[in-house]
Protein backbone atom coordinates (compact mmCIF):
# COMPACT_ATOMS: atom_id res chain seq x y z
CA UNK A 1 -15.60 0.80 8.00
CA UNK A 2 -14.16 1.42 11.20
CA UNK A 3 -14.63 5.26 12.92
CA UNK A 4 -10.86 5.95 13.65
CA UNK A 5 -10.38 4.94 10.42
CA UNK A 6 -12.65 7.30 8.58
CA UNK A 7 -12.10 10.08 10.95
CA UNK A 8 -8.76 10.01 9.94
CA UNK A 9 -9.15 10.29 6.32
CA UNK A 10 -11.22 12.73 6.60
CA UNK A 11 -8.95 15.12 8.86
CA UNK A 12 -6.31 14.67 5.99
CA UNK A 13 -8.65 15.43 3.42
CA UNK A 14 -9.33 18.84 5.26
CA UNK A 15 -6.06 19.40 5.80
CA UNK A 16 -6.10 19.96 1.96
CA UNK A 17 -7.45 23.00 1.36
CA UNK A 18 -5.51 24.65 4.33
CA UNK A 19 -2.28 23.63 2.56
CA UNK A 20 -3.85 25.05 -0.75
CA UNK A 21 -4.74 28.52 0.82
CA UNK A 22 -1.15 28.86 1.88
CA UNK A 23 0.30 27.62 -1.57
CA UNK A 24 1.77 24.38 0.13
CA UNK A 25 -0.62 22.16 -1.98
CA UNK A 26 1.24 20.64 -4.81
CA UNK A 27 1.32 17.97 -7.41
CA UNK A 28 2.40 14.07 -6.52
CA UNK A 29 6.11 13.88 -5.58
CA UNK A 30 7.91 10.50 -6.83
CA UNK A 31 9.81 8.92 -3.76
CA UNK A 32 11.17 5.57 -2.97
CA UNK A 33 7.54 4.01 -1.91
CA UNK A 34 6.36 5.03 -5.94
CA UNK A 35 5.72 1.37 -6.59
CA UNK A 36 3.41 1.05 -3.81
CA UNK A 37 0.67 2.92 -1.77
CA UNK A 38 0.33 0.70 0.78
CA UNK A 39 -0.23 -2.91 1.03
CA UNK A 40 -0.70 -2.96 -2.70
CA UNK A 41 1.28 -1.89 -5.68
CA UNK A 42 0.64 0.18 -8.20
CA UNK A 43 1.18 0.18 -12.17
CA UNK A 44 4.15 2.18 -11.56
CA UNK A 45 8.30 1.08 -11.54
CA UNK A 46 10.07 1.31 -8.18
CA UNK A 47 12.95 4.56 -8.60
CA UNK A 48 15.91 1.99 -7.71
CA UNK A 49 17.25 -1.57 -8.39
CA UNK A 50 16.20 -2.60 -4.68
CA UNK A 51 13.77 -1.83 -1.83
CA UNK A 52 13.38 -3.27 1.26
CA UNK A 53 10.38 -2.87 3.38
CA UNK A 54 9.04 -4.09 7.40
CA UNK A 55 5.57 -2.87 8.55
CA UNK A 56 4.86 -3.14 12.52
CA UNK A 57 1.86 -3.65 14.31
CA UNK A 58 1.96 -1.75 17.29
CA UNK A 59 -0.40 -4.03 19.84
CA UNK A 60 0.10 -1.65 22.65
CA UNK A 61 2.31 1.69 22.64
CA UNK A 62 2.51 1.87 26.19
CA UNK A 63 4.42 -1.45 27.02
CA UNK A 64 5.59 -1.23 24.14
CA UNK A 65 4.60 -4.11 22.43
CA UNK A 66 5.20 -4.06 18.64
CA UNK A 67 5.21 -7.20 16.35
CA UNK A 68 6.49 -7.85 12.73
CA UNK A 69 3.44 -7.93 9.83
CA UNK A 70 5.61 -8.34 6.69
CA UNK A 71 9.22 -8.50 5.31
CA UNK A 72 9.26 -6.96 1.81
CA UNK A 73 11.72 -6.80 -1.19
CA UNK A 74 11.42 -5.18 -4.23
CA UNK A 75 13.84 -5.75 -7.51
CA UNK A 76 13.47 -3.49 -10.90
CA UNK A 77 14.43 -4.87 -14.36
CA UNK A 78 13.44 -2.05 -17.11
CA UNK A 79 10.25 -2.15 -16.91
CA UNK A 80 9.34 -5.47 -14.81
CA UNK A 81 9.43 -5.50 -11.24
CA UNK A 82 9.46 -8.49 -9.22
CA UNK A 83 7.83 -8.43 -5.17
CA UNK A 84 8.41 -10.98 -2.57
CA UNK A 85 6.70 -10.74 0.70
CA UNK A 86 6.60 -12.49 4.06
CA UNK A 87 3.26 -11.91 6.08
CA UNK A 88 2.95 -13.02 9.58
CA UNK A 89 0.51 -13.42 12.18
CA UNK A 90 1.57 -10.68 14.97
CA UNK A 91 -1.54 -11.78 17.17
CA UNK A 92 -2.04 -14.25 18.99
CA UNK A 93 0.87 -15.86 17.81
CA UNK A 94 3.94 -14.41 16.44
CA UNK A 95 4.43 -16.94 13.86
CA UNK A 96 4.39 -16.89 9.44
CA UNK A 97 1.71 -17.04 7.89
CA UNK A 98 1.99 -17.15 3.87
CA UNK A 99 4.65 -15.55 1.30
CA UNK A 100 3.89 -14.27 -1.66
CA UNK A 101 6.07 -13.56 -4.93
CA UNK A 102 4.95 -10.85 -7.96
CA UNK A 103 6.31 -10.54 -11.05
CA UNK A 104 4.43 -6.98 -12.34
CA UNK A 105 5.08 -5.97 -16.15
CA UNK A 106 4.16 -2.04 -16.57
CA UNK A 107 2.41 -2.43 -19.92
CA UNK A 108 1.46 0.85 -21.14
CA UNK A 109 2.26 4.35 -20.26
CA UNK A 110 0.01 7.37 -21.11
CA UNK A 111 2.07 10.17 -20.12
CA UNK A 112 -0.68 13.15 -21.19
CA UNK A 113 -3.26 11.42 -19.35
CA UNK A 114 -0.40 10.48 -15.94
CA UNK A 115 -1.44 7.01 -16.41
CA UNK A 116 -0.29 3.54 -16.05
CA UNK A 117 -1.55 0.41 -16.89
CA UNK A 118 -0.06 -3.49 -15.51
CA UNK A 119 -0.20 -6.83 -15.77
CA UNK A 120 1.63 -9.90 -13.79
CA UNK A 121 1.38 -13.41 -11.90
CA UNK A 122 1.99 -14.05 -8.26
CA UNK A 123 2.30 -17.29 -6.43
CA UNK A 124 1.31 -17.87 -2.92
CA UNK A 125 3.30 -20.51 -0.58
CA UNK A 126 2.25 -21.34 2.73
CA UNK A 127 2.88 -24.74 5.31
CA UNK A 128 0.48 -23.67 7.86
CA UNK A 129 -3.40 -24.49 8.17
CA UNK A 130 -4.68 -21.15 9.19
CA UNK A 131 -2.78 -19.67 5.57
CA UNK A 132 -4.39 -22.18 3.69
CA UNK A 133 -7.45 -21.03 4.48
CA UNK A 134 -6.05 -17.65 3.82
CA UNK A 135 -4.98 -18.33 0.65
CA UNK A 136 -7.94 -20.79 -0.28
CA UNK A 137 -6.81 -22.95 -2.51
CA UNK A 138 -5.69 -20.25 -5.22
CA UNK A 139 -1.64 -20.14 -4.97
CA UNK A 140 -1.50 -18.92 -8.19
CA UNK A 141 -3.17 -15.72 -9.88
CA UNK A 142 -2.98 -13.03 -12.66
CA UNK A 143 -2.89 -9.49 -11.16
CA UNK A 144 -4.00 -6.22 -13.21
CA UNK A 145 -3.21 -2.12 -11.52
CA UNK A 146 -4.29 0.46 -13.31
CA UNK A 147 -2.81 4.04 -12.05
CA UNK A 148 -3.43 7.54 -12.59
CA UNK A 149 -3.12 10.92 -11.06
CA UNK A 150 -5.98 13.59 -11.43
CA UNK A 151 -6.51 17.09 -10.21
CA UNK A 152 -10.09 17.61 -9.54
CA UNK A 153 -9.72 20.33 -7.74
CA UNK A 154 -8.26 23.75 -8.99
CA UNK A 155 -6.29 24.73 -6.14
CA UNK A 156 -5.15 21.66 -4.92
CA UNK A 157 -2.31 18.87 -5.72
CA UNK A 158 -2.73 15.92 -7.34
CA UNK A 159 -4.80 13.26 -6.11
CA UNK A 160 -3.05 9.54 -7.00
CA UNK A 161 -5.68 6.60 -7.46
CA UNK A 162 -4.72 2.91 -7.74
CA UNK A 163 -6.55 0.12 -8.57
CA UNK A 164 -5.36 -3.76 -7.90
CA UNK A 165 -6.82 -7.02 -9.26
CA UNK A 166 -6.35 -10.66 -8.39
CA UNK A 167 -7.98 -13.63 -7.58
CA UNK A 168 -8.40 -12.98 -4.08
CA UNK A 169 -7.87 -8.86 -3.52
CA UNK A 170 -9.23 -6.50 -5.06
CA UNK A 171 -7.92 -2.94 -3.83
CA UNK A 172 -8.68 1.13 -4.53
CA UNK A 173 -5.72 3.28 -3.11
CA UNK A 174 -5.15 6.75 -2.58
CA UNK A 175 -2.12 9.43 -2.83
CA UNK A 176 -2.17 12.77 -1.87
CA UNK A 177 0.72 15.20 -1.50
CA UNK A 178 -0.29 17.36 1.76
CA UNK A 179 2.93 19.60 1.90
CA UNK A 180 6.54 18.74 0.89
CA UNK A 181 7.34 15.09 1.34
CA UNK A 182 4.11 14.08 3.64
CA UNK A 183 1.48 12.36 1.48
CA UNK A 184 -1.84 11.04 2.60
CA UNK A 185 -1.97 7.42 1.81
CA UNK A 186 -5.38 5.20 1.85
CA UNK A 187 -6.46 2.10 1.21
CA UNK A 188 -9.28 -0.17 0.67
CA UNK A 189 -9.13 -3.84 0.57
CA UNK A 190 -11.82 -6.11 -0.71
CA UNK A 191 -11.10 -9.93 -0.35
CA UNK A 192 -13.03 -12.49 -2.68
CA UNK A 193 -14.19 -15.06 -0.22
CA UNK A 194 -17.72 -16.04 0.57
CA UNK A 195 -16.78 -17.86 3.94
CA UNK A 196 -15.50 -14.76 5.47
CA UNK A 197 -18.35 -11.93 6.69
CA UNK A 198 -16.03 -9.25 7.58
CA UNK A 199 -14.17 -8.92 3.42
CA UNK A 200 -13.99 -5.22 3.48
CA UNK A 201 -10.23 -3.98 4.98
CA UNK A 202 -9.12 -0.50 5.45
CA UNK A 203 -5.77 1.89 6.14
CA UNK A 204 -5.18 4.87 6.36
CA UNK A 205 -2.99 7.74 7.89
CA UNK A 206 0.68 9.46 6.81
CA UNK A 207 3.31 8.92 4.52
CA UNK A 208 6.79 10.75 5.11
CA UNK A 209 9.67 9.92 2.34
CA UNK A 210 13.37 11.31 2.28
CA UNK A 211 13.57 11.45 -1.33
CA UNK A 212 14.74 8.08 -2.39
CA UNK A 213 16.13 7.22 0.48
CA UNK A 214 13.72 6.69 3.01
CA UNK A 215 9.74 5.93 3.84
CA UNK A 216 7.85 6.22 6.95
CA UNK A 217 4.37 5.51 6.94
CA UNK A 218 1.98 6.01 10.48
CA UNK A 219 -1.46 3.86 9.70
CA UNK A 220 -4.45 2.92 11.17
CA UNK A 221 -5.53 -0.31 10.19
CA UNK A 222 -9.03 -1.12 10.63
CA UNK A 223 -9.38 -4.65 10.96
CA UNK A 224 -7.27 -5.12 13.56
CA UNK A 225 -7.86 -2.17 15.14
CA UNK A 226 -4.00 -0.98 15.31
CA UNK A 227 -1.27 1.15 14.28
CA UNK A 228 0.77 0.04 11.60
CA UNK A 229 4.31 1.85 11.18
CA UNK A 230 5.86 0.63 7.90
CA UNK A 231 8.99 1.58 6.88
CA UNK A 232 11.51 1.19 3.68
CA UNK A 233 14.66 1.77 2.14
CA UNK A 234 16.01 1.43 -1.46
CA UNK A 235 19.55 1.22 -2.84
């Protein structure tokens, strides 16, 4: 795991008990961005009928020099919500690399326990060779989250924990408020592949949301050594 990236989870996590002492520590806010932590979604419904979502990779701030990583919508049916998203390679060629499409039923709420449990498909399309070796031969999948919040610490908020399941990600996320609407969001990636050394992926950094209106998230993403600024809207 990359030092940047772990440095700055743990500076958040300090920040915790400095928001506590003042009384700024609180339990997990629902926002627009409820459906997802980061690259992964969770067990729980989306707040709207639609999202839309871009993340950036900033190559170089100084130029600047920022590139699109994925296209995102979001649609919520009762309890079902379907995904659709557009990755792309920002280096060294701007070009697309594989979509994929969700379909995510929330199974099973247990609202004394603030947990969430999900099941789905996705399907995986892609017409280039370097996303079919992405994808490796599995366009298809089953997909389980299971999501819960805990408070493990008395004087502290509530602490958000995902967990994501297919046939080629598996993926623990994290959620914590800091103060009123900044969360810390985290993420770790594993990818089921023995032809790849490097499996283990990780982000991390700041999530800002204007209610359900707006989210800004400020990553660093280990792998590639980056920023990441995603952002997202629903209506």
């Amino acid at each position: 795991m990359n030092r940047l990236w772990l440095a700055g989870a743990l500076l958040a996590v300090l920040l915790l008990p400095l928001g506590a002492s003042r009384g700024l520590a609180m339990e997990l806010q629902p926002g627009i961005n409820t459906a997802h932590v980061i690259d992964f979604p969770t067990a729980l419904d989306q707040p709207v009928d639609h999202t839309l979502g871009v993340a950036l990779d900033v190559v170089d701030f100084g130029e600047p020099d920022i590139r699109t990583k994925n296209l995102r919508y979001g649609y919520q049916w009762g309890n079902v919500q379907l995904l659709a998203d557009a990755h792309y390679i920002p280096e060294p060629d701007r070009k697309f690399d594989h979509g994929e499409v969700r379909a995510k039923l929330r199974l099973l709420t247990l609202d004394d326990y603030l947990a969430s449990f999900a099941v789905g498909v996705l399907g995986r399309y892609t017409d280039t060779k370097e996303g079919d070796a992405r994808i490796d031969d599995k366009p298809y999948s089953f997909l389980g989250v299971f999501t819960v919040e805990l408070f493990p610490f008395d004087r502290w908020g509530g602490f958000l924990f995902n967990l994501y399941l297919d046939n080629r990600w598996a993926s623990l996320g994290l959620k914590v408020q800091l103060i009123q609407q900044v969360k810390f969001v985290g993420e770790y990636s594993w990818l089921h592949s023995t032809d790849i050394e490097d499996r283990g992926f990780g982000k991390a950094g700041i999530e800002i949301e204007g209610e359900q209106v707006f989210y800004f998230q400020l990553l660093y993403d280990d792998r590639t050594e980056n920023a990441v600024i995603q952002i997202g809207t629903g209506f």
